[in-house]
PDB file of N, CA and C in Angstrom:
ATOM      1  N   UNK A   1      -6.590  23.114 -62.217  1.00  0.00           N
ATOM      2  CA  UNK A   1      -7.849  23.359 -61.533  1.00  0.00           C
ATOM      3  C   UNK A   1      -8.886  23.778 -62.565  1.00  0.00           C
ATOM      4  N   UNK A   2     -10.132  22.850 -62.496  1.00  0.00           N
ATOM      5  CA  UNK A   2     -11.169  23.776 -63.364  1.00  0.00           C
ATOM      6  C   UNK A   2     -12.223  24.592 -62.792  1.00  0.00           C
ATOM      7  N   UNK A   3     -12.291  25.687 -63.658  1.00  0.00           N
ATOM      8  CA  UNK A   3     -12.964  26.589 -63.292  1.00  0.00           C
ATOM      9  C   UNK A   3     -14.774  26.093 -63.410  1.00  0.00           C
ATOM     10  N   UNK A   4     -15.592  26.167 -62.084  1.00  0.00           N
ATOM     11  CA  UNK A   4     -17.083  26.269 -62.685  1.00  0.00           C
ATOM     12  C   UNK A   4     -17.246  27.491 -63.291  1.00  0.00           C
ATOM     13  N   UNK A   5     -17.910  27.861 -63.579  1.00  0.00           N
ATOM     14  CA  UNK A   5     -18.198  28.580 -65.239  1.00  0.00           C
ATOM     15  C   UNK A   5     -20.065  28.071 -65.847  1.00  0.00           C
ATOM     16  N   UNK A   6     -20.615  28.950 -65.630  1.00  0.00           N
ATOM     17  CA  UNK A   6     -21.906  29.261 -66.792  1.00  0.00           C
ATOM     18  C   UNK A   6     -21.636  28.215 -68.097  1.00  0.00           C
ATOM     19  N   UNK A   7     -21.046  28.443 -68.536  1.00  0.00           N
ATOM     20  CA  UNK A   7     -20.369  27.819 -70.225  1.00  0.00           C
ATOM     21  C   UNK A   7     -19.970  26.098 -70.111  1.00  0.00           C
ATOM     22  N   UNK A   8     -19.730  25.676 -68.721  1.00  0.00           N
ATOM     23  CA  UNK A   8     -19.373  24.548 -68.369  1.00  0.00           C
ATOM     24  C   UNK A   8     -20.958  23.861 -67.885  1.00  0.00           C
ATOM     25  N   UNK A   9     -21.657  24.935 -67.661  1.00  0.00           N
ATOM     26  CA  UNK A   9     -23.061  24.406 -66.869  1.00  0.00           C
ATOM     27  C   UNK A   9     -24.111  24.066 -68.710  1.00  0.00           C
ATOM     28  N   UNK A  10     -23.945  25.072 -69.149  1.00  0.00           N
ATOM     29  CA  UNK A  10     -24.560  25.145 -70.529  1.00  0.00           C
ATOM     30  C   UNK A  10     -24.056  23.787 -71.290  1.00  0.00           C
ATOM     31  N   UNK A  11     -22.846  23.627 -71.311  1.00  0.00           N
ATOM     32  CA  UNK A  11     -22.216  22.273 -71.913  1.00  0.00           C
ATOM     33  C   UNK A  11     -22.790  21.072 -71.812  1.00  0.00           C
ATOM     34  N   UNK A  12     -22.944  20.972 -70.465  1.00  0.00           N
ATOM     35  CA  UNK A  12     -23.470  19.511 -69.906  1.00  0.00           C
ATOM     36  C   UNK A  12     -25.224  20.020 -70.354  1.00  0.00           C
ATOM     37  N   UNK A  13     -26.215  20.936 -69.918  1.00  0.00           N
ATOM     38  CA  UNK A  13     -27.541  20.726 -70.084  1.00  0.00           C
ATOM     39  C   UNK A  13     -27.339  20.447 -71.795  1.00  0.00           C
ATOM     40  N   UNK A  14     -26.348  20.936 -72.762  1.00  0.00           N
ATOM     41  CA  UNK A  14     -26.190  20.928 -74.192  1.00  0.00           C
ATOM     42  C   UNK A  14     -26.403  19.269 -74.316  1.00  0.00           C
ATOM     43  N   UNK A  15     -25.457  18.725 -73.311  1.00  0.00           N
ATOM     44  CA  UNK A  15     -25.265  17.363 -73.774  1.00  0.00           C
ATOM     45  C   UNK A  15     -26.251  16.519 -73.112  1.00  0.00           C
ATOM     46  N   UNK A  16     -27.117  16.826 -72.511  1.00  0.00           N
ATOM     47  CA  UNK A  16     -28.240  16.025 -71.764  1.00  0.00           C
ATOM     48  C   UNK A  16     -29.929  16.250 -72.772  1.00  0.00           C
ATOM     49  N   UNK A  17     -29.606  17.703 -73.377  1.00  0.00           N
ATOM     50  CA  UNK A  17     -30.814  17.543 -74.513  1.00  0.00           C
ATOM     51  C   UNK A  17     -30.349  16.627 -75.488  1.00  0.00           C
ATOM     52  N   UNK A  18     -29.188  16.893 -75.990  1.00  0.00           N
ATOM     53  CA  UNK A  18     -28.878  15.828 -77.117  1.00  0.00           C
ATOM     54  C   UNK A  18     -29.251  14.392 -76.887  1.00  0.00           C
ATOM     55  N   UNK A  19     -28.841  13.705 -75.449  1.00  0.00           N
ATOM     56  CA  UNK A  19     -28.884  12.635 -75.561  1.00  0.00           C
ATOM     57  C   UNK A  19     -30.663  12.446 -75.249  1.00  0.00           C
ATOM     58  N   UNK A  20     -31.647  13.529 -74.614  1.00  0.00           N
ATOM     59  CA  UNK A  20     -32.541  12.929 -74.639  1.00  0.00           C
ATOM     60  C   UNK A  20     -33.527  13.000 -76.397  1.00  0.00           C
ATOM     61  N   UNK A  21     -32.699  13.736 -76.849  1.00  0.00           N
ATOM     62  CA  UNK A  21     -33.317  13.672 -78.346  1.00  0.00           C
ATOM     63  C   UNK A  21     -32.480  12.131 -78.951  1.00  0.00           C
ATOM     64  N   UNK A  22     -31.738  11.701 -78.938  1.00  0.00           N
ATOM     65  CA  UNK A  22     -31.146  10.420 -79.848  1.00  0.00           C
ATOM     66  C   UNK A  22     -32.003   9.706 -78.757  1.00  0.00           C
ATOM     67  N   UNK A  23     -32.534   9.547 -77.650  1.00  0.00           N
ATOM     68  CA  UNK A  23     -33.555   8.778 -77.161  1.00  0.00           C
ATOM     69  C   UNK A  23     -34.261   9.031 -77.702  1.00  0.00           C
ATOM     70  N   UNK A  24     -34.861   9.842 -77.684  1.00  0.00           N
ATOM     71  CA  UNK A  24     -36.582   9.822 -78.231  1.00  0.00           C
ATOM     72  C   UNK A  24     -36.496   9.499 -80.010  1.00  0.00           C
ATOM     73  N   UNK A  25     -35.408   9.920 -80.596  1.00  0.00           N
ATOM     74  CA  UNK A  25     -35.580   9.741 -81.976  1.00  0.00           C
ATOM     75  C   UNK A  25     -35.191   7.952 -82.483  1.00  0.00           C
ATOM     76  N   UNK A  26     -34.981   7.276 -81.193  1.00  0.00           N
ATOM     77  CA  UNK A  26     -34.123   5.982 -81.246  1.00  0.00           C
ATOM     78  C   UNK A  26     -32.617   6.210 -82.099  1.00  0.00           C
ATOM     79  N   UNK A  27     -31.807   6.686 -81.840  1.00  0.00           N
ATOM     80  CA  UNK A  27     -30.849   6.858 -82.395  1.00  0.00           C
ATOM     81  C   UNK A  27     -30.038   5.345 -81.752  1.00  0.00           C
ATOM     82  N   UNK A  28     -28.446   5.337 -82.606  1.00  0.00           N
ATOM     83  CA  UNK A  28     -27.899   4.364 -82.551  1.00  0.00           C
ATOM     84  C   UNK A  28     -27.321   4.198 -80.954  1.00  0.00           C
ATOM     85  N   UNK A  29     -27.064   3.272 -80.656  1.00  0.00           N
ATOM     86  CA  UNK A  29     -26.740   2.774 -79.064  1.00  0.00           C
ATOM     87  C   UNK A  29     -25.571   3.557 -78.271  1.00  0.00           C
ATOM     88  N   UNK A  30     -25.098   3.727 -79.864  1.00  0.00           N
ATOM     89  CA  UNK A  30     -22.839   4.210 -79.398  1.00  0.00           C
ATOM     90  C   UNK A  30     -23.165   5.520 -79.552  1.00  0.00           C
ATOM     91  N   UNK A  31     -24.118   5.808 -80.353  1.00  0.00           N
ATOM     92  CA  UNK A  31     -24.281   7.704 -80.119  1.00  0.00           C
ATOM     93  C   UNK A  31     -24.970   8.183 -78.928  1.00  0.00           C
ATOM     94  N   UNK A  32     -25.653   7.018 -77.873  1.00  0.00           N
ATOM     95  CA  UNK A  32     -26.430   7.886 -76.988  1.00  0.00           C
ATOM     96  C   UNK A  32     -25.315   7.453 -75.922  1.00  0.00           C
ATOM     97  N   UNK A  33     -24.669   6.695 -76.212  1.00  0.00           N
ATOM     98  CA  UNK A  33     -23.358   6.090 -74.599  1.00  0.00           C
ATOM     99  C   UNK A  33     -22.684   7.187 -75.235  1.00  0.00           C
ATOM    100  N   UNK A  34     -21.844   7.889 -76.042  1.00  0.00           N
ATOM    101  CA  UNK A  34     -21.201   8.979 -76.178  1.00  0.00           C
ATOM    102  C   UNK A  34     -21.655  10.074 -75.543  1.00  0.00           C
ATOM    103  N   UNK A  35     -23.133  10.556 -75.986  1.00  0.00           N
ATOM    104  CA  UNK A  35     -23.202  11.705 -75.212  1.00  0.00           C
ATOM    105  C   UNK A  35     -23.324  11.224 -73.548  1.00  0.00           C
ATOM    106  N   UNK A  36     -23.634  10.157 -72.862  1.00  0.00           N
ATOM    107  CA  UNK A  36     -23.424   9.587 -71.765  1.00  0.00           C
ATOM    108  C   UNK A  36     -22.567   9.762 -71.408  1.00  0.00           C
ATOM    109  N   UNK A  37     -21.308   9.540 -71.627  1.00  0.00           N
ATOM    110  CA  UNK A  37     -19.628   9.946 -71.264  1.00  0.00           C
ATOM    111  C   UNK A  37     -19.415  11.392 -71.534  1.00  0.00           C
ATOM    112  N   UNK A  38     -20.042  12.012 -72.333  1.00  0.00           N
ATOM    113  CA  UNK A  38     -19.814  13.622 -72.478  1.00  0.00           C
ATOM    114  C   UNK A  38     -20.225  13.682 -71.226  1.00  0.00           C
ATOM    115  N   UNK A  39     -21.572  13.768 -70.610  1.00  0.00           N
ATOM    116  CA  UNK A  39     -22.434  13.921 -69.598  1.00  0.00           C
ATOM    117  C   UNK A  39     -21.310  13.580 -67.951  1.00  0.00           C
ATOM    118  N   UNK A  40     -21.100  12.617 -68.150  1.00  0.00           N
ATOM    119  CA  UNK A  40     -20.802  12.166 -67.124  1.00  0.00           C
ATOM    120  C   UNK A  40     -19.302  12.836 -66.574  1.00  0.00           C
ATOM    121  N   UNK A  41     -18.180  12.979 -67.973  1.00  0.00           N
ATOM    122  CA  UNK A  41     -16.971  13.839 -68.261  1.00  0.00           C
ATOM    123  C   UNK A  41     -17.529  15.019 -67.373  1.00  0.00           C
ATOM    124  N   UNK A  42     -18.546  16.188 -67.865  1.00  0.00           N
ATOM    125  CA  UNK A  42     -18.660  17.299 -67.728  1.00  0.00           C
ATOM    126  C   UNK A  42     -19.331  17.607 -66.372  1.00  0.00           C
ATOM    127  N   UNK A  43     -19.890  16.165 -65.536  1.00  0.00           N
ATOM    128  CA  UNK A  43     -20.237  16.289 -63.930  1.00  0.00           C
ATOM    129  C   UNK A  43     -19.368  16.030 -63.402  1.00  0.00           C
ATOM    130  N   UNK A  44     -18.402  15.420 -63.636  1.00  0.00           N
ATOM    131  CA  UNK A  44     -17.047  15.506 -63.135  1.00  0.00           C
ATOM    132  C   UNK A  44     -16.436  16.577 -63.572  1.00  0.00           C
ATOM    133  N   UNK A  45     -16.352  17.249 -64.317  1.00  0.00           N
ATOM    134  CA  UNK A  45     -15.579  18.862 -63.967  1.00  0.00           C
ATOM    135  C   UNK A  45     -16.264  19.309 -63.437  1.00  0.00           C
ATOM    136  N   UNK A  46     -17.377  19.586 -63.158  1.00  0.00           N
ATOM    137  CA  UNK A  46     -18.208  20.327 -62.553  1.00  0.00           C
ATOM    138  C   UNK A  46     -17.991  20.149 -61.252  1.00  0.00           C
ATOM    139  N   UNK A  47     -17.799  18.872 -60.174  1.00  0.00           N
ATOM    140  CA  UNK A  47     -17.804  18.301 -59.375  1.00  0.00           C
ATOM    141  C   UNK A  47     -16.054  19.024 -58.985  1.00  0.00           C
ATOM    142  N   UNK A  48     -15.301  19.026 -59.889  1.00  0.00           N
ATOM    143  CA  UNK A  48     -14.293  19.469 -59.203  1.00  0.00           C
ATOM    144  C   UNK A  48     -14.059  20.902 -59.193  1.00  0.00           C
ATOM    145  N   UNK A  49     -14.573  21.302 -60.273  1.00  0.00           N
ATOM    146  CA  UNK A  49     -14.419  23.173 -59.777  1.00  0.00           C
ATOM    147  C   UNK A  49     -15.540  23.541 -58.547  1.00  0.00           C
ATOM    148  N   UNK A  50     -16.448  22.542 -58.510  1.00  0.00           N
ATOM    149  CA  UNK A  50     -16.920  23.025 -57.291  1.00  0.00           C
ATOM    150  C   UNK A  50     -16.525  22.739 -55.980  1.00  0.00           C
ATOM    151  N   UNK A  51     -15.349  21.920 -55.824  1.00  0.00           N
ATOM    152  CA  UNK A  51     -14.676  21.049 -54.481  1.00  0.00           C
ATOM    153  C   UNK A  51     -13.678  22.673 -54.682  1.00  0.00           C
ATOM    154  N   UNK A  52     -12.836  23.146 -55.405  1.00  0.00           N
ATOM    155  CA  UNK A  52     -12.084  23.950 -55.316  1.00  0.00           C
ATOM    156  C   UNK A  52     -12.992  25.731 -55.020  1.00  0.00           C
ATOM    157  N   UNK A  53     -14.436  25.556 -55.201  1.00  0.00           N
ATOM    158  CA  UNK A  53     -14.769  27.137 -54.372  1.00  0.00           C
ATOM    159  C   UNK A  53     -15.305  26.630 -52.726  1.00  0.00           C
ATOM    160  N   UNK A  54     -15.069  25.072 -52.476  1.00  0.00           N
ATOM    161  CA  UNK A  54     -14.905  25.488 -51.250  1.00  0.00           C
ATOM    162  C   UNK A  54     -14.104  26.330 -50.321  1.00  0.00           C
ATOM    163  N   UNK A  55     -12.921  26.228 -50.972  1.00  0.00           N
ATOM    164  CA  UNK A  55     -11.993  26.621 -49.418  1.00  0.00           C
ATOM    165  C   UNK A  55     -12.592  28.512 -49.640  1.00  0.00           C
ATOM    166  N   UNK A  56     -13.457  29.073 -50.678  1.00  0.00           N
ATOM    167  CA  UNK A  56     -13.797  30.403 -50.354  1.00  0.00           C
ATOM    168  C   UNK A  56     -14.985  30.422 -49.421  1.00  0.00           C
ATOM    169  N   UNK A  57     -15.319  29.657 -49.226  1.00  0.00           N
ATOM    170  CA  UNK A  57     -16.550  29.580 -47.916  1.00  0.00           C
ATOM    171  C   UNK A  57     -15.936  29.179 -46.319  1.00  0.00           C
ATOM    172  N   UNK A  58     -16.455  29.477 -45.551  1.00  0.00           N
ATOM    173  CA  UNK A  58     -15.974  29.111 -43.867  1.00  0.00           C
ATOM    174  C   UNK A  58     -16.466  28.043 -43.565  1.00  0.00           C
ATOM    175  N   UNK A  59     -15.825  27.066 -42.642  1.00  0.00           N
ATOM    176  CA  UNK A  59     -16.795  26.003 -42.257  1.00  0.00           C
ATOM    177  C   UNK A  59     -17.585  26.244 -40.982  1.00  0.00           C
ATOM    178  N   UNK A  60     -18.151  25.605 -40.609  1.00  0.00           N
ATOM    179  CA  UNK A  60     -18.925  25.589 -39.359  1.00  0.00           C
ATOM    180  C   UNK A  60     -17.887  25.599 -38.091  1.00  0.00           C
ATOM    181  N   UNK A  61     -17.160  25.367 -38.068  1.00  0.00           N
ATOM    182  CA  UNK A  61     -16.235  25.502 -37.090  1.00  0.00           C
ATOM    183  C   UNK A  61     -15.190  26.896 -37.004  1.00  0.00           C
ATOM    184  N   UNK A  62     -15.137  27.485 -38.309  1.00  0.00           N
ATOM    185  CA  UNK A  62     -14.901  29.053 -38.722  1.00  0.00           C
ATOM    186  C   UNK A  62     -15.795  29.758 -38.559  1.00  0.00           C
ATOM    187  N   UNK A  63     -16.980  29.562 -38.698  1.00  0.00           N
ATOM    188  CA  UNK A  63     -17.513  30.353 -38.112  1.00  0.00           C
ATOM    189  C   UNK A  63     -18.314  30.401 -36.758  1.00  0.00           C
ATOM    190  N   UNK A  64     -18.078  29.638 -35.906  1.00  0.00           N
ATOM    191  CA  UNK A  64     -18.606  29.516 -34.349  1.00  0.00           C
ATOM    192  C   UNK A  64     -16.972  30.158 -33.910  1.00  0.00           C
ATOM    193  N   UNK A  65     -15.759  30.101 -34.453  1.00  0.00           N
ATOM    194  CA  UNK A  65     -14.511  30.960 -33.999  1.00  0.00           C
ATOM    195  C   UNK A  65     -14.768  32.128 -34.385  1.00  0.00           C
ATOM    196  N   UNK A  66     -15.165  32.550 -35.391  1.00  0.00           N
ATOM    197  CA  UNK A  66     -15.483  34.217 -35.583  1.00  0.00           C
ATOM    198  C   UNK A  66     -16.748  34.446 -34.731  1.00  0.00           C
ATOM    199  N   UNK A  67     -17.479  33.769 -34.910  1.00  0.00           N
ATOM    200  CA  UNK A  67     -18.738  34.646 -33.978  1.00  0.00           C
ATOM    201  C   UNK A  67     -17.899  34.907 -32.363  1.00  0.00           C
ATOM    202  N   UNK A  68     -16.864  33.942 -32.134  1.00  0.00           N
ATOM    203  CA  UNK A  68     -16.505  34.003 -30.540  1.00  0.00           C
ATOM    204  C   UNK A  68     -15.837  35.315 -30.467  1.00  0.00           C
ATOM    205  N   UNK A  69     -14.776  35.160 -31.443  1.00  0.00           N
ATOM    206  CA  UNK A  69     -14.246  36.453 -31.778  1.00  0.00           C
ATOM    207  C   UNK A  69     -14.749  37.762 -31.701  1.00  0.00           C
ATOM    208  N   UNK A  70     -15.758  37.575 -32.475  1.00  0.00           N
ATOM    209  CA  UNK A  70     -16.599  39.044 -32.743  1.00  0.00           C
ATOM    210  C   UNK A  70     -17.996  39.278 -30.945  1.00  0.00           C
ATOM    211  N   UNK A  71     -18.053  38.271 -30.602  1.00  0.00           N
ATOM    212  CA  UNK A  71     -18.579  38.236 -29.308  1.00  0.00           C
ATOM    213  C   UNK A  71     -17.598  39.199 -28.227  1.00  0.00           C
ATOM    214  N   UNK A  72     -16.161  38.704 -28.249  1.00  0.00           N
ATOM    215  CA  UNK A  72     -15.597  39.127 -27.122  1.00  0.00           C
ATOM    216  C   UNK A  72     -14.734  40.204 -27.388  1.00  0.00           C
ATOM    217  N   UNK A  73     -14.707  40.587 -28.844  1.00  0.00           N
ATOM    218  CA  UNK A  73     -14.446  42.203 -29.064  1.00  0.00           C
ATOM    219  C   UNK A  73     -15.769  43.293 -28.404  1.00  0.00           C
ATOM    220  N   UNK A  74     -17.275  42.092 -28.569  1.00  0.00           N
ATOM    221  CA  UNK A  74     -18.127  42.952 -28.425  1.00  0.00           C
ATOM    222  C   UNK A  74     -18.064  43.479 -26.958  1.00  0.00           C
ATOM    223  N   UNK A  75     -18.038  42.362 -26.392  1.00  0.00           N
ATOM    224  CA  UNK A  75     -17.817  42.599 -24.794  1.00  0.00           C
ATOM    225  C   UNK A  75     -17.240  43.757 -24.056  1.00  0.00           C
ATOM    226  N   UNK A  76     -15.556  43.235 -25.042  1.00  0.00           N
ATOM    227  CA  UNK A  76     -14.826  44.261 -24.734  1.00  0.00           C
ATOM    228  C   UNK A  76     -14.979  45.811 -24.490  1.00  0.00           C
ATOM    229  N   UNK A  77     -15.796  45.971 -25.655  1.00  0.00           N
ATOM    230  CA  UNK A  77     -15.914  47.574 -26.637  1.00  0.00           C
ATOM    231  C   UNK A  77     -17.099  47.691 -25.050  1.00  0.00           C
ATOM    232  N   UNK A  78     -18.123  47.139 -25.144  1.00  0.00           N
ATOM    233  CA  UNK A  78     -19.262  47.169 -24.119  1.00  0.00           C
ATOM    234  C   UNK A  78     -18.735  47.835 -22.924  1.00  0.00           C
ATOM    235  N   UNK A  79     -17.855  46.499 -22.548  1.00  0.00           N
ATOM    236  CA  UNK A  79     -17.423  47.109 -21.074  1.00  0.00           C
ATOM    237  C   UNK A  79     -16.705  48.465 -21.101  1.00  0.00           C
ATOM    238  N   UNK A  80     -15.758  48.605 -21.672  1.00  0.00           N
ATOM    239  CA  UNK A  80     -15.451  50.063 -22.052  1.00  0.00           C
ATOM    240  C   UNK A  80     -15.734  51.529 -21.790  1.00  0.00           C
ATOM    241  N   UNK A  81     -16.921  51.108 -23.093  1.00  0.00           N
ATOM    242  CA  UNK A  81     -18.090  52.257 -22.632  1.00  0.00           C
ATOM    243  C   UNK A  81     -18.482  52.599 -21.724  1.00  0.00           C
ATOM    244  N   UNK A  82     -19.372  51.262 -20.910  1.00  0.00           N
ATOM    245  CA  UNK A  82     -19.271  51.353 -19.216  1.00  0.00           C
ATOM    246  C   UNK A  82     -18.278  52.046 -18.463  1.00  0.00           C
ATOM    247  N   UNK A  83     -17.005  51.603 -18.587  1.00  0.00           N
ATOM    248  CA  UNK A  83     -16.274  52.204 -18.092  1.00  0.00           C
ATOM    249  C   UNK A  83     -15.764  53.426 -18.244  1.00  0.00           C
ATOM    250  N   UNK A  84     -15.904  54.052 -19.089  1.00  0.00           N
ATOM    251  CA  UNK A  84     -15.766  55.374 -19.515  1.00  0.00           C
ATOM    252  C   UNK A  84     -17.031  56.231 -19.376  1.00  0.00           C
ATOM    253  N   UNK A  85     -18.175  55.717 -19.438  1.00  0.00           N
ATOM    254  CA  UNK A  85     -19.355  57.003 -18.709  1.00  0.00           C
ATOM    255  C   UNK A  85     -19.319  56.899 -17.406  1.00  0.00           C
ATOM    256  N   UNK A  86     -18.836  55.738 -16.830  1.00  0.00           N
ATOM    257  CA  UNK A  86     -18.935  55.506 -15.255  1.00  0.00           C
ATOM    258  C   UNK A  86     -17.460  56.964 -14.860  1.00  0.00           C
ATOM    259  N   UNK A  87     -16.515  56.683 -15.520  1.00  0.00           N
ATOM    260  CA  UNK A  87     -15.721  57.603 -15.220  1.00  0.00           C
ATOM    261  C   UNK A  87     -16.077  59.464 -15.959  1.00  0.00           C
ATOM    262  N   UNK A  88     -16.106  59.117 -16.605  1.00  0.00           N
ATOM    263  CA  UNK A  88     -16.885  60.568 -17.036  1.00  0.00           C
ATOM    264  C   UNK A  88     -18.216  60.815 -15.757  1.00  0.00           C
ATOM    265  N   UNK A  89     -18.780  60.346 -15.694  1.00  0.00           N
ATOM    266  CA  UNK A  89     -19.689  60.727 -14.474  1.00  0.00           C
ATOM    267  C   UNK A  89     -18.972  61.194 -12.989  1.00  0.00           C
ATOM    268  N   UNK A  90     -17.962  60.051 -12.737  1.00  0.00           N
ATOM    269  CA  UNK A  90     -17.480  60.674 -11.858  1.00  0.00           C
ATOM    270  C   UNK A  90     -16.386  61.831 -11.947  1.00  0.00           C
ATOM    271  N   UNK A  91     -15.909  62.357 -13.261  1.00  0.00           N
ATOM    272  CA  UNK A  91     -15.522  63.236 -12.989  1.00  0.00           C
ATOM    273  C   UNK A  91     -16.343  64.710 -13.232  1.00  0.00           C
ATOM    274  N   UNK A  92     -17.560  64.476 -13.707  1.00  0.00           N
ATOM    275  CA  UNK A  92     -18.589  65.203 -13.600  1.00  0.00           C
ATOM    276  C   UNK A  92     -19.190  65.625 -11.498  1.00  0.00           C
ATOM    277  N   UNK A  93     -18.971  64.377 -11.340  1.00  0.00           N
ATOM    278  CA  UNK A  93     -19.583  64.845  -9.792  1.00  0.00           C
ATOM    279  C   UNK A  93     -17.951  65.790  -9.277  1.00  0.00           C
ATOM    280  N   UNK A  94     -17.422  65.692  -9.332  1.00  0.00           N
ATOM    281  CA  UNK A  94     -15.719  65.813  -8.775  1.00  0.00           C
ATOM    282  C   UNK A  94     -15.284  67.110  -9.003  1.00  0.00           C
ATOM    283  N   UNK A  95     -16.229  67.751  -9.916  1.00  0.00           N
ATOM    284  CA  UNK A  95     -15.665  68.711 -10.854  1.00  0.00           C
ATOM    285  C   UNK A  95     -14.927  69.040 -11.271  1.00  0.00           C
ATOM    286  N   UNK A  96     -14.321  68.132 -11.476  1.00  0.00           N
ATOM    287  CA  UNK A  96     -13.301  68.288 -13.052  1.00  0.00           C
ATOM    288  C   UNK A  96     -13.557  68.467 -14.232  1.00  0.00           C
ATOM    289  N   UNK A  97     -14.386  68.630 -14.655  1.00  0.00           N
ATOM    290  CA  UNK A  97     -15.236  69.031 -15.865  1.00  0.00           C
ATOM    291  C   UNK A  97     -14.616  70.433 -15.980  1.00  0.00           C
ATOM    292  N   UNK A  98     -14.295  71.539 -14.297  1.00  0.00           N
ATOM    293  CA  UNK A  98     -14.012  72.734 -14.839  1.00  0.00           C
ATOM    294  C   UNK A  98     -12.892  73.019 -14.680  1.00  0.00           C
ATOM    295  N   UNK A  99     -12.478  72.984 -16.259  1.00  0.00           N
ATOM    296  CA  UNK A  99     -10.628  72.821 -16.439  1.00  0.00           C
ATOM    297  C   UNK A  99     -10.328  74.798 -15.903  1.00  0.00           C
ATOM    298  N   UNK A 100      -9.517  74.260 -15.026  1.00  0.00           N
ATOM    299  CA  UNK A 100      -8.529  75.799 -14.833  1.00  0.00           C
ATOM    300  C   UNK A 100      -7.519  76.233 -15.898  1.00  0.00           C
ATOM    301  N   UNK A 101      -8.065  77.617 -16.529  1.00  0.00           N
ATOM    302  CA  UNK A 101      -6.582  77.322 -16.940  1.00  0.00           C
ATOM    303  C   UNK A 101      -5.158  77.988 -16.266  1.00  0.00           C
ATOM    304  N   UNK A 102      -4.187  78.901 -17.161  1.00  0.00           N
ATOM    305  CA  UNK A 102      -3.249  79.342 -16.040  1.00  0.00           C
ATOM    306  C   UNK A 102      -3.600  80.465 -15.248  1.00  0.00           C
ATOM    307  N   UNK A 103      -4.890  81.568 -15.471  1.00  0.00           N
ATOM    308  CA  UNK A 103      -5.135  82.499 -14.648  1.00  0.00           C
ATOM    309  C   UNK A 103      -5.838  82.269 -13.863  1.00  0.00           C
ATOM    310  N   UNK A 104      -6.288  81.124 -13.468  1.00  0.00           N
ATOM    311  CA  UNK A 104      -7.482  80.787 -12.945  1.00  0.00           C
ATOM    312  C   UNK A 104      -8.666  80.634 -13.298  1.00  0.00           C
ATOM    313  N   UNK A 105      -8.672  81.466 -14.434  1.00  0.00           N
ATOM    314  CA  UNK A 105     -10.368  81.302 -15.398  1.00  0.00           C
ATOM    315  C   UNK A 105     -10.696  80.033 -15.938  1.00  0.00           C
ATOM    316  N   UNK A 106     -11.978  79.625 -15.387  1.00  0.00           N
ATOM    317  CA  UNK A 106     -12.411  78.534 -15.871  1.00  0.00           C
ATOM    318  C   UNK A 106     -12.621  78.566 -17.817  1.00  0.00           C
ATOM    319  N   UNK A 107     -12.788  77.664 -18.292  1.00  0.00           N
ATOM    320  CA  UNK A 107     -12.727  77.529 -19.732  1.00  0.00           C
ATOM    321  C   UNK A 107     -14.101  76.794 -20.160  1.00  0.00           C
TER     322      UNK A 107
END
């Protein structure tokens, strides 16, 4: 597997000034198709260390499953709450709020 890498990006712009200097200076035919195949070599590594940081990204279909996910935890937690001030309220009306303890004294 190759790694993308800074140093791999620098390589290829290295080899794309070169070849546009043996252009502009008319250099020989086989020295500017060389750096051409350097060029072309080094977008193809490039091309494949970058196929390999896909699988660290989610696809679109990973993430419409996590958002569902994280939707129906939200729900969950939501209703909950609801349900727990709804019951805290009613044991506020009920008075249970005033815990006895064993002498009878409220606490």
């Amino acid at each position: 597997m190759v790694n993308y890498s800074v140093e791999l990006e620098q390589r290829l712009l290295r080899a794309l000034e070169r070849s546009m200097e043996n252009n502009a200076n008319n250099v020989e035919r086989e020295s500017r198709f060389r750096d051409l195949r350097e060029m072309k070599r080094l977008t193809k590594e490039m091309l494949l260390a970058s196929e390999s940081l896909r699988a660290m990204f989610w696809t679109k279909e990973e993430l419409e499953e996590l958002q569902y996910v994280k939707d129906f935890y939200e729900y969950r937690i939501q209703n909950m709450i609801r349900c727990t001030l709804a019951n805290l309220e009613w044991y506020g009306q009920e008075g249970w709020k005033d815990f006895k303890g064993e002498g009878g004294d409220s606490i």
